[in-house]
C-alpha atoms as a PDB file:
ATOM      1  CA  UNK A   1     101.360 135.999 125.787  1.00  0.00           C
ATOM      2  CA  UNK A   2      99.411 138.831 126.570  1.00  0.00           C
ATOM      3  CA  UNK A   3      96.174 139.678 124.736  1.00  0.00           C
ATOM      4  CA  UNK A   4      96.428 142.086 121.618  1.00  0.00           C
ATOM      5  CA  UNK A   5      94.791 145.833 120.999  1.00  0.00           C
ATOM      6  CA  UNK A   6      92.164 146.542 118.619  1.00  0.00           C
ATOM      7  CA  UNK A   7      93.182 149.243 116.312  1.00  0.00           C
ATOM      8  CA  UNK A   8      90.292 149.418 113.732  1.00  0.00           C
ATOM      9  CA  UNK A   9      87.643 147.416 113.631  1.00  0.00           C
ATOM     10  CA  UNK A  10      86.354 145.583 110.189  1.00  0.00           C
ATOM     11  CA  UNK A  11      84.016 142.613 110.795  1.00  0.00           C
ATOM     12  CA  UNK A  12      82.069 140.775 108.475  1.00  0.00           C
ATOM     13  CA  UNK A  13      79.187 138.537 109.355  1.00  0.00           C
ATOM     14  CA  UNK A  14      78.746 136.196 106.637  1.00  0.00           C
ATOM     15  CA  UNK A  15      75.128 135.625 107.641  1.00  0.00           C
ATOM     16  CA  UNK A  16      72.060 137.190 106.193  1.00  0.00           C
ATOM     17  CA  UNK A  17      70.198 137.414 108.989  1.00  0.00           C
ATOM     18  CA  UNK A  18      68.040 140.598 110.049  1.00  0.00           C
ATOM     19  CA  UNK A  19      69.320 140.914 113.628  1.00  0.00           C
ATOM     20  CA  UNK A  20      72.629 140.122 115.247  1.00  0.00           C
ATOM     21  CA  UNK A  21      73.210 137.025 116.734  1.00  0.00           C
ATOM     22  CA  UNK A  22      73.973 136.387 120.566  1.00  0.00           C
ATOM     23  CA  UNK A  23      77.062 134.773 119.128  1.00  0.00           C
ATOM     24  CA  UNK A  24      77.976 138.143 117.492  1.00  0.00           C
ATOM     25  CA  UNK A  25      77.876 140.083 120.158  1.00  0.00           C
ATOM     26  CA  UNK A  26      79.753 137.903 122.613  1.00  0.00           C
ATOM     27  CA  UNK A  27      82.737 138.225 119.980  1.00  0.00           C
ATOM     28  CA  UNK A  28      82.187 142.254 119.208  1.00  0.00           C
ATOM     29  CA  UNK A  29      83.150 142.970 123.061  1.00  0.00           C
ATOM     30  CA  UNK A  30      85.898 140.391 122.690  1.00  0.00           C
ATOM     31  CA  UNK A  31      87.258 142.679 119.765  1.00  0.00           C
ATOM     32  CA  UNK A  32      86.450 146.038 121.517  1.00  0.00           C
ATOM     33  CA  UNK A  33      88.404 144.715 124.653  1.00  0.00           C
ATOM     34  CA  UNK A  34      91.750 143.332 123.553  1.00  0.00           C
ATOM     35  CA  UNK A  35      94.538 144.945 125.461  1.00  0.00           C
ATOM     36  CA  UNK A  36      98.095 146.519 124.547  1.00  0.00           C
ATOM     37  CA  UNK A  37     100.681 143.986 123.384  1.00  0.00           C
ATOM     38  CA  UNK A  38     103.605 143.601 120.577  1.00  0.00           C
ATOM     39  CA  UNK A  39     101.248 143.164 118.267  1.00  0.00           C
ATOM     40  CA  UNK A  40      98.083 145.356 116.709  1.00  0.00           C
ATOM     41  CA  UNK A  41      94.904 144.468 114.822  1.00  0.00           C
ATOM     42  CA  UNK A  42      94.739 144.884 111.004  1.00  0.00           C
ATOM     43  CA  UNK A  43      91.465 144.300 111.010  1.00  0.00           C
ATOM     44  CA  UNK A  44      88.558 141.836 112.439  1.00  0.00           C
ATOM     45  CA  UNK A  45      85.953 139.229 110.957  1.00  0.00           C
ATOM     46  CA  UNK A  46      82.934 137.574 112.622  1.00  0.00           C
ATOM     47  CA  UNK A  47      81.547 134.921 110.949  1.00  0.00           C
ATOM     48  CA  UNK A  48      78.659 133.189 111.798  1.00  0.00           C
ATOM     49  CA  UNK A  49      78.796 129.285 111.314  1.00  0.00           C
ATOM     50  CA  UNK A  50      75.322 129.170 110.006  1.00  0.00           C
ATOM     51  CA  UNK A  51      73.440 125.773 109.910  1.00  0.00           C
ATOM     52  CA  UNK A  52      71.085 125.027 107.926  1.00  0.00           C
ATOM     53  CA  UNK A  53      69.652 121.893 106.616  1.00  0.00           C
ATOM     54  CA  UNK A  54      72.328 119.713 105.998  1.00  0.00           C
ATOM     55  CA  UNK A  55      74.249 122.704 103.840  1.00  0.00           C
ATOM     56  CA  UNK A  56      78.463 122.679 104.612  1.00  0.00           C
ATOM     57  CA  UNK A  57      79.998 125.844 105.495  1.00  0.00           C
ATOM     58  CA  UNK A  58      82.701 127.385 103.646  1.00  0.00           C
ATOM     59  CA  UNK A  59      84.129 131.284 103.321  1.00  0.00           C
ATOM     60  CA  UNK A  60      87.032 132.664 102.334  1.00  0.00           C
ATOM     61  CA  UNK A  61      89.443 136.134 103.314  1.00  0.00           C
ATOM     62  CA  UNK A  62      91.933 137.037 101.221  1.00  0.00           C
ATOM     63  CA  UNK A  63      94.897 139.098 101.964  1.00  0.00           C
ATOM     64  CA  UNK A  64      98.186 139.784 101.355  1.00  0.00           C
ATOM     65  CA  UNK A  65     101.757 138.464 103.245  1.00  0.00           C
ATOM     66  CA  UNK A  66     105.226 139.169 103.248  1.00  0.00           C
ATOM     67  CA  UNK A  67     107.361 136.850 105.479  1.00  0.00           C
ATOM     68  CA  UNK A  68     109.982 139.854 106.150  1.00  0.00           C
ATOM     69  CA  UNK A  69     106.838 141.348 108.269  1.00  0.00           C
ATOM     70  CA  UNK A  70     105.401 138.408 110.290  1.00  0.00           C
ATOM     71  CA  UNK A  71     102.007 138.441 110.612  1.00  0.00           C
ATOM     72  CA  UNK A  72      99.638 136.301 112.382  1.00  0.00           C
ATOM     73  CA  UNK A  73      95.911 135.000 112.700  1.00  0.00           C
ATOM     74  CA  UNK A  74      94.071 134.876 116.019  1.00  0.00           C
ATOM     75  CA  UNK A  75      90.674 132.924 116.105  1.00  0.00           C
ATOM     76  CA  UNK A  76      88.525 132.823 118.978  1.00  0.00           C
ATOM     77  CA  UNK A  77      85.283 130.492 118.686  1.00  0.00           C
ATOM     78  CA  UNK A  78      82.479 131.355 120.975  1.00  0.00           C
ATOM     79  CA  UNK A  79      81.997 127.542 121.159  1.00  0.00           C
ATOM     80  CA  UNK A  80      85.769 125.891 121.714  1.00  0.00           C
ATOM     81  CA  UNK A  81      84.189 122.211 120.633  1.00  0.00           C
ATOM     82  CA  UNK A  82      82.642 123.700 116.955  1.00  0.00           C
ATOM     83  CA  UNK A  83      83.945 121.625 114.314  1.00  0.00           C
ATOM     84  CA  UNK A  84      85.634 124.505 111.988  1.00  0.00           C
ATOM     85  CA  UNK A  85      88.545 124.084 110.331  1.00  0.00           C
ATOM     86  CA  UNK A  86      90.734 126.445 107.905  1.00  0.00           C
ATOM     87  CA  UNK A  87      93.503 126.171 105.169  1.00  0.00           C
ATOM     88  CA  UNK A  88      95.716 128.666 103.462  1.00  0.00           C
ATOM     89  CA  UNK A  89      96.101 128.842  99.901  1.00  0.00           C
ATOM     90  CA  UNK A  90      97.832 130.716  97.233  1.00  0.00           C
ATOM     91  CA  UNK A  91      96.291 132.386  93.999  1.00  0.00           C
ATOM     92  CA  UNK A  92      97.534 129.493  92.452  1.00  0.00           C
ATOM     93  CA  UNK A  93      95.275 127.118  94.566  1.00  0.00           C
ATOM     94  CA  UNK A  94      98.708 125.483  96.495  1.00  0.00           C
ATOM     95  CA  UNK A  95      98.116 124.932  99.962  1.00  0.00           C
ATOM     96  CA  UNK A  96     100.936 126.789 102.474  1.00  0.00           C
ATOM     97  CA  UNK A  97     101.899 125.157 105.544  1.00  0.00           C
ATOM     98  CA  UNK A  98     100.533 126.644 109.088  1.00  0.00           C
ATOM     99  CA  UNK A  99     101.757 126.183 112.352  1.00  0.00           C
ATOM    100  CA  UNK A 100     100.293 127.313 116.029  1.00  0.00           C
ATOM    101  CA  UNK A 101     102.253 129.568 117.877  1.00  0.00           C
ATOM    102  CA  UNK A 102     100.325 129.698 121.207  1.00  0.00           C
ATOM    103  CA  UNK A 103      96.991 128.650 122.469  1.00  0.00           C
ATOM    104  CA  UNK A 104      95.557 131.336 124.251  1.00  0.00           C
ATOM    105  CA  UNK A 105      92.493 129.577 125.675  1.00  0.00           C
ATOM    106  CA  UNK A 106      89.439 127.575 125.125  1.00  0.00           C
ATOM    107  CA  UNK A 107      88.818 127.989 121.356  1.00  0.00           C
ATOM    108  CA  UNK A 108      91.543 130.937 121.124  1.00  0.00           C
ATOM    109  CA  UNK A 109      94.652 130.262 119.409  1.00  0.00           C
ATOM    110  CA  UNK A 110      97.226 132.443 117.107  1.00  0.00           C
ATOM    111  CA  UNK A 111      98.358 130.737 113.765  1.00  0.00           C
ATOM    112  CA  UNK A 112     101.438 131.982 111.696  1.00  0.00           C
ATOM    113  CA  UNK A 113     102.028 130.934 107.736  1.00  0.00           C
ATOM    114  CA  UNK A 114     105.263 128.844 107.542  1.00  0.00           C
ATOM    115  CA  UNK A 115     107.605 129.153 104.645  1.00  0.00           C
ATOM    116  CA  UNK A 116     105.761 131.345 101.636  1.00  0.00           C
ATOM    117  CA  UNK A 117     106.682 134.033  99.453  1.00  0.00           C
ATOM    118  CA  UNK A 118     105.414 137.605  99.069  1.00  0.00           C
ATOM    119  CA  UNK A 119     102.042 137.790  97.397  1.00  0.00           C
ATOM    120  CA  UNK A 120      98.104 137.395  97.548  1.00  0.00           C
ATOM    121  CA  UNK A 121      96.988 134.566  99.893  1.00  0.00           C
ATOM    122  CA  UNK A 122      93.546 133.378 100.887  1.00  0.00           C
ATOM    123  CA  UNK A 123      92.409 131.776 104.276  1.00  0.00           C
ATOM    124  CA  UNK A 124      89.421 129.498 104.091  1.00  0.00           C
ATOM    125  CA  UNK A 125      87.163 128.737 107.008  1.00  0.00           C
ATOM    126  CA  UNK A 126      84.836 125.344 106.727  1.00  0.00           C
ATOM    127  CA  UNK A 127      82.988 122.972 108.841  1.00  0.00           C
ATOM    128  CA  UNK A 128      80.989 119.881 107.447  1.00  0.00           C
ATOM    129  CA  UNK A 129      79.067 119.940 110.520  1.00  0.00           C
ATOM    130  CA  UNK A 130      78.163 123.632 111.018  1.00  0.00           C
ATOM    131  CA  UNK A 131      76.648 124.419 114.259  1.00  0.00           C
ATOM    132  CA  UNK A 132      75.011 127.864 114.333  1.00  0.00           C
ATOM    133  CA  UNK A 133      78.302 129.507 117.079  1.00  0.00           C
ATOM    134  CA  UNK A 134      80.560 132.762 115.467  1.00  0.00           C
ATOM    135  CA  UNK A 135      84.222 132.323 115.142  1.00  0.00           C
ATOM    136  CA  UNK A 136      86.536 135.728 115.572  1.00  0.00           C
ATOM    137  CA  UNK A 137      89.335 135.735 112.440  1.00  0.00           C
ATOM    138  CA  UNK A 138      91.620 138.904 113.459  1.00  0.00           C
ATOM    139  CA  UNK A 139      94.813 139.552 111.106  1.00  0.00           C
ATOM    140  CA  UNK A 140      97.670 140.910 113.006  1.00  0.00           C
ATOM    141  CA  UNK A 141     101.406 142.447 112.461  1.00  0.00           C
ATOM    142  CA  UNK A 142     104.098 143.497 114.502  1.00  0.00           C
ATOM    143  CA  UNK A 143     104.121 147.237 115.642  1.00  0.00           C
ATOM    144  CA  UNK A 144     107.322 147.877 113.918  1.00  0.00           C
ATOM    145  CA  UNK A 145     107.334 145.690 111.165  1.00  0.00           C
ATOM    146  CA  UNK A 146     105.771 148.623 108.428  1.00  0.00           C
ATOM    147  CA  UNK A 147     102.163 148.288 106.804  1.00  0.00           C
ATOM    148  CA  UNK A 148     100.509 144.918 106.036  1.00  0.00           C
ATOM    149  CA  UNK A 149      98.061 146.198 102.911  1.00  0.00           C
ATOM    150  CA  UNK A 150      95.246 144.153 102.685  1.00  0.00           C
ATOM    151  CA  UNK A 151      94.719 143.288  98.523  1.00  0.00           C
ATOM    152  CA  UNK A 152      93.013 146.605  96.784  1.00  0.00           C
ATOM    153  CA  UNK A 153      91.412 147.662  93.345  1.00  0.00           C
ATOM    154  CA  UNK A 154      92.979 151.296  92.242  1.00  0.00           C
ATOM    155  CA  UNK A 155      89.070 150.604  90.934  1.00  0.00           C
ATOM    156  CA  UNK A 156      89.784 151.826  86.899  1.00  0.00           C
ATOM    157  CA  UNK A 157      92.261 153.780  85.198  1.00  0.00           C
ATOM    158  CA  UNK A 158      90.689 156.601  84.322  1.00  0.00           C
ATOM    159  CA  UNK A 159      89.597 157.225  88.218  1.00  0.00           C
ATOM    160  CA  UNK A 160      91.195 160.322  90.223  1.00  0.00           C
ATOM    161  CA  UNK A 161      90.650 158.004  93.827  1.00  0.00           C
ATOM    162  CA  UNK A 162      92.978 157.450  96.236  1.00  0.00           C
ATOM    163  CA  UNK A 163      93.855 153.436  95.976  1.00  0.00           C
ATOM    164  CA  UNK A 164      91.044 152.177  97.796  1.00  0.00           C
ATOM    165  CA  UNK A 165      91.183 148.711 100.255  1.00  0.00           C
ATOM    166  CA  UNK A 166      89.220 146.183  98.698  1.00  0.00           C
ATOM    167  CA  UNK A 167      86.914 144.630 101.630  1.00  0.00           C
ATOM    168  CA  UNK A 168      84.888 142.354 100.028  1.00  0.00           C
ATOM    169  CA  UNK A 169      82.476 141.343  96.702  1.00  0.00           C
ATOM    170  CA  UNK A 170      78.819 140.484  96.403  1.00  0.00           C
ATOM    171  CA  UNK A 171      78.632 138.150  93.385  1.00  0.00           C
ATOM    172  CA  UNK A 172      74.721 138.222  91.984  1.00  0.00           C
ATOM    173  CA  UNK A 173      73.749 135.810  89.887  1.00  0.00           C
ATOM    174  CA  UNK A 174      70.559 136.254  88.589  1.00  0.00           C
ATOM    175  CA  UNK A 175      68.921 133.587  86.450  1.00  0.00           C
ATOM    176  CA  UNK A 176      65.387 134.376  86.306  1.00  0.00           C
ATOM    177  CA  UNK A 177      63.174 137.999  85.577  1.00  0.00           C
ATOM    178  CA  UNK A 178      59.820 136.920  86.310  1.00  0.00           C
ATOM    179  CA  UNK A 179      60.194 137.575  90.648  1.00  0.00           C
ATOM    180  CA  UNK A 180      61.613 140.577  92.314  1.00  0.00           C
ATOM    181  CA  UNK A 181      65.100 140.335  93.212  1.00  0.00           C
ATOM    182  CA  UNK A 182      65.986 140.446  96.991  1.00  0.00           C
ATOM    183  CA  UNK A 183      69.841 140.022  98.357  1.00  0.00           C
ATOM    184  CA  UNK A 184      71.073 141.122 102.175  1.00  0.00           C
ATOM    185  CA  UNK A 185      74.208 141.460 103.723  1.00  0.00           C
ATOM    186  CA  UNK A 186      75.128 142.566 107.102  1.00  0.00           C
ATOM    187  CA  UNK A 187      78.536 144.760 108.221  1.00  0.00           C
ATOM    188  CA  UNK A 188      80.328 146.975 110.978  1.00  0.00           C
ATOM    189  CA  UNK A 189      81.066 149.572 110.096  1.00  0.00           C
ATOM    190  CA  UNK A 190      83.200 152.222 111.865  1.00  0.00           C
ATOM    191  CA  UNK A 191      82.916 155.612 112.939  1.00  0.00           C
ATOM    192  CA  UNK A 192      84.182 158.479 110.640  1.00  0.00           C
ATOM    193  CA  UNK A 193      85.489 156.178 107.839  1.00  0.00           C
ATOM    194  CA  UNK A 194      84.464 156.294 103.882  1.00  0.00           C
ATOM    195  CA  UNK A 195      83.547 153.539 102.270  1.00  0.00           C
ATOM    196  CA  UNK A 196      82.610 152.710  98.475  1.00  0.00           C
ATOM    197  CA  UNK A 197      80.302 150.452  96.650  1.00  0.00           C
ATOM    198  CA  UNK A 198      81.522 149.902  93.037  1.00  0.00           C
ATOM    199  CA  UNK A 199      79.538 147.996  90.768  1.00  0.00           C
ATOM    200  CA  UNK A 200      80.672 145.567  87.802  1.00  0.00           C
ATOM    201  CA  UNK A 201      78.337 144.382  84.961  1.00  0.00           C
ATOM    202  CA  UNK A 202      74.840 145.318  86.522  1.00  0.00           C
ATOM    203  CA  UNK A 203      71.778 145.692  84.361  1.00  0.00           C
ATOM    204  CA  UNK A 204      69.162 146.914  87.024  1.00  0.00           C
ATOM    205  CA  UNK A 205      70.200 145.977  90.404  1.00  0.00           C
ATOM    206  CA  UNK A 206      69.777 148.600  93.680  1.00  0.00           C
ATOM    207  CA  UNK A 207      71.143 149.276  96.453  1.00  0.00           C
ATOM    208  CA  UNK A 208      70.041 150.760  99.401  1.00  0.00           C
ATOM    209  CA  UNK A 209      71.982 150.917 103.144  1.00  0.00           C
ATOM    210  CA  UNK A 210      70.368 150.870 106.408  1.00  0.00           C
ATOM    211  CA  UNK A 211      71.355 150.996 110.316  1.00  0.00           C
ATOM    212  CA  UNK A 212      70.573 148.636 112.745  1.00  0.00           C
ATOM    213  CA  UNK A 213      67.409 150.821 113.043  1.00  0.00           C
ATOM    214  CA  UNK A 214      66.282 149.448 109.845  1.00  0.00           C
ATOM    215  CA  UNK A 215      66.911 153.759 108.692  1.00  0.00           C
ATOM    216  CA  UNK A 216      68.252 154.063 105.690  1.00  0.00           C
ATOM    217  CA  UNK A 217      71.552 155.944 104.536  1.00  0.00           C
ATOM    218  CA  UNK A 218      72.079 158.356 101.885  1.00  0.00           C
ATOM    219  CA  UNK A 219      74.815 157.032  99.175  1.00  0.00           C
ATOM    220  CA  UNK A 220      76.772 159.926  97.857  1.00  0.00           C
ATOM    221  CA  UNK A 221      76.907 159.320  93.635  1.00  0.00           C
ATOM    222  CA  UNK A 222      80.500 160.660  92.309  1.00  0.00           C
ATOM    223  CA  UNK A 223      80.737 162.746  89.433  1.00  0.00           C
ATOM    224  CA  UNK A 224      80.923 161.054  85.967  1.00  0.00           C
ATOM    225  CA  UNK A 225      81.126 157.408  87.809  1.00  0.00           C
ATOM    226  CA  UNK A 226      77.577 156.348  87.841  1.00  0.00           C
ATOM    227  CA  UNK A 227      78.628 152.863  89.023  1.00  0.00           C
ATOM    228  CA  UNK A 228      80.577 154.046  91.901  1.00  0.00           C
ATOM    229  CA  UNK A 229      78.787 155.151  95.390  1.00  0.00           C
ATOM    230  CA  UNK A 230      80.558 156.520  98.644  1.00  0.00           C
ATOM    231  CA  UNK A 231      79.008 156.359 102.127  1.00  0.00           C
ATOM    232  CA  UNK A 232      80.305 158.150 105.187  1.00  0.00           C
ATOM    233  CA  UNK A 233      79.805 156.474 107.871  1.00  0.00           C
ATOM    234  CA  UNK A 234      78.815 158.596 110.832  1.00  0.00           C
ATOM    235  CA  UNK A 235      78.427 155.901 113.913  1.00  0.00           C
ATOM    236  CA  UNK A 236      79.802 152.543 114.374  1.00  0.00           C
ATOM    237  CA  UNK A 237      77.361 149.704 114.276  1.00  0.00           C
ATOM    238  CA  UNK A 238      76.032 147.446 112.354  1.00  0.00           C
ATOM    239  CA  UNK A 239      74.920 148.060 108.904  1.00  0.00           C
ATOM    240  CA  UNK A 240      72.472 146.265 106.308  1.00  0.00           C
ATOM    241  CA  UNK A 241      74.224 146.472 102.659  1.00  0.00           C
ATOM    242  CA  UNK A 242      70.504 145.306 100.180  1.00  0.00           C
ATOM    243  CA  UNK A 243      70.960 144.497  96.944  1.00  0.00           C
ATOM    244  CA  UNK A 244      67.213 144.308  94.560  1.00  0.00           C
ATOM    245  CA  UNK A 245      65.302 144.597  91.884  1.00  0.00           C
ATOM    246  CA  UNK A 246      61.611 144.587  91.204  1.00  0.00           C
ATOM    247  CA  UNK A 247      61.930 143.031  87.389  1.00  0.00           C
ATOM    248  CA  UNK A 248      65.140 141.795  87.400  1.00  0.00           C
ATOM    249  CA  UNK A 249      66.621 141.022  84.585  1.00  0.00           C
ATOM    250  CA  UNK A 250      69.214 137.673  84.146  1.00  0.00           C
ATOM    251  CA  UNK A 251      72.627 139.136  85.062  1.00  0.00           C
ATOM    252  CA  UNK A 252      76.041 138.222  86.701  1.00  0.00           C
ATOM    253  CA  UNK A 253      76.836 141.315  88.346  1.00  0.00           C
ATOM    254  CA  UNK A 254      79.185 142.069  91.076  1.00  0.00           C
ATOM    255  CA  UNK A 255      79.200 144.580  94.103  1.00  0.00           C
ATOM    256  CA  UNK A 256      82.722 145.466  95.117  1.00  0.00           C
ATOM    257  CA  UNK A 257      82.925 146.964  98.769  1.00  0.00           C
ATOM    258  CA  UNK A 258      85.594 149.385  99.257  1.00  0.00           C
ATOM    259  CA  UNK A 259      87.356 151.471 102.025  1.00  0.00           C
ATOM    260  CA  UNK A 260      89.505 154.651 102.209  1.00  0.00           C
ATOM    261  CA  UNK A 261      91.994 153.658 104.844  1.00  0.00           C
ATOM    262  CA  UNK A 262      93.124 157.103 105.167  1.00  0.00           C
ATOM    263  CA  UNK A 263      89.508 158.231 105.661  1.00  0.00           C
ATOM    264  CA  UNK A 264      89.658 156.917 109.551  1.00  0.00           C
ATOM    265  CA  UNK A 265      92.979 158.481 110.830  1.00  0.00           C
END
């Protein structure tokens, strides 16, 4: 099997780190080099397998599957002997049956759901024994199998938005108000596309975005939806998504990240 194209590139790090990892970038040239093949790239997800103390690992990506339109996973570890394993589920918490199609190479392999029905899925990476290395998760589809839509919020129904892709959410629960409040994520994001932050039950939480260059971004507030925020992005890179307050106050708020698919072709 030949190796696959990169059509747009959406990669989480599920670290909190302040500078990329070595790990990182060995996997963003793996993504930015993939070559033509019967497949194409819905989108891309680094994760780092972060150790620390003697803390398991566990994340999860949620998307959506039809088995009329095959679609397939394709992991590539930057260390082939890291002990991380994954399982699919449904929304109803029923594990589906996988099975390997090929293996490329030395921690690369593509992975197919067996018999499911249409509907929301979620894929969760885990490792009891986490050892620091990144792992590539890339969702694919067949060029002429139609559109793979990865699950989205049409975000309320009052809102004149285009249905927007839902890419991930930032759950923050805070439980105490007498320290400052300080939450960081890290994301690529990609050249010329729109994205959206929409928040859910916040009291007082921020947000600022900032480069790699530590600069930050301007968030664009939409009319009459003080809880919704749109950023352009203008070059692809990493970007720093933090979430604070100095006198928080105790909350369970959530961050929804969004993206306007159309935005980027």
């Amino acid at each position: 099997m030949k190796t696959i194209k990169l059509i747009a590139l959406f990669t989480i790090f599920a670290t909190m780190a302040f500078s990329q990892s070595e790990c990182e970038e060995q996997l963003i040239k793996y993504t930015d080099n993939l070559e033509p093949d019967s497949l194409i790239v819905e989108f891309n997800l680094i994760h780092t397998i972060k150790a620390y103390e003697d803390l398991p690992y566990y994340e999860e990506i949620r998307f959506t599957s039809n088995p009329k339109y095959p679609q397939y996973f394709l992991f590539k570890k930057t260390n082939p002997n890291a002990q991380v394993g994954y399982k699919v589920f449904d929304w109803d918490n029923i594990e589906i049956e996988t099975e390997t199609v090929e293996k490329i190479g030395p921690g690369e392999f593509l992975m197919a759901l067996k018999k499911h029905q249409s509907g929301d899925y979620k894929l969760v990476l885990y490792s009891k024994n986490p050892d620091g290395s990144c792992v590539n998760v890339s969702l694919l589809k067949r060029k002429k199998a139609g559109n793979i839509n990865i699950p989205s919020t049409k975000l309320n129904e009052n809102t004149n938005l285009k249905e927007l892709t839902l890419l991930k959410e930032y759950n923050q629960k805070v439980r105490r108000d007498d320290l400052p409040y300080v939450k960081e994520y890290s994301y690529v994001l990609t050249k010329g596309a729109d994205y959206y932050f929409l928040w859910e039950n916040n009291k007082n939480l921020n947000l600022k975005v900032a480069n790699s260059r530590r600069d930050q971004q301007a968030l664009t507030e939409l009319k009459g939806k003080e809880d919704l925020l749109k950023y352009h992005c203008e070059d692809t890179g990493i970007y720093y998504f933090i979430i604070y307050a100095k006198d928080p106050v105790p909350q369970n708020a959530t961050l929804k990240f969004l993206f306007d698919e159309k935005s980027r072709k």
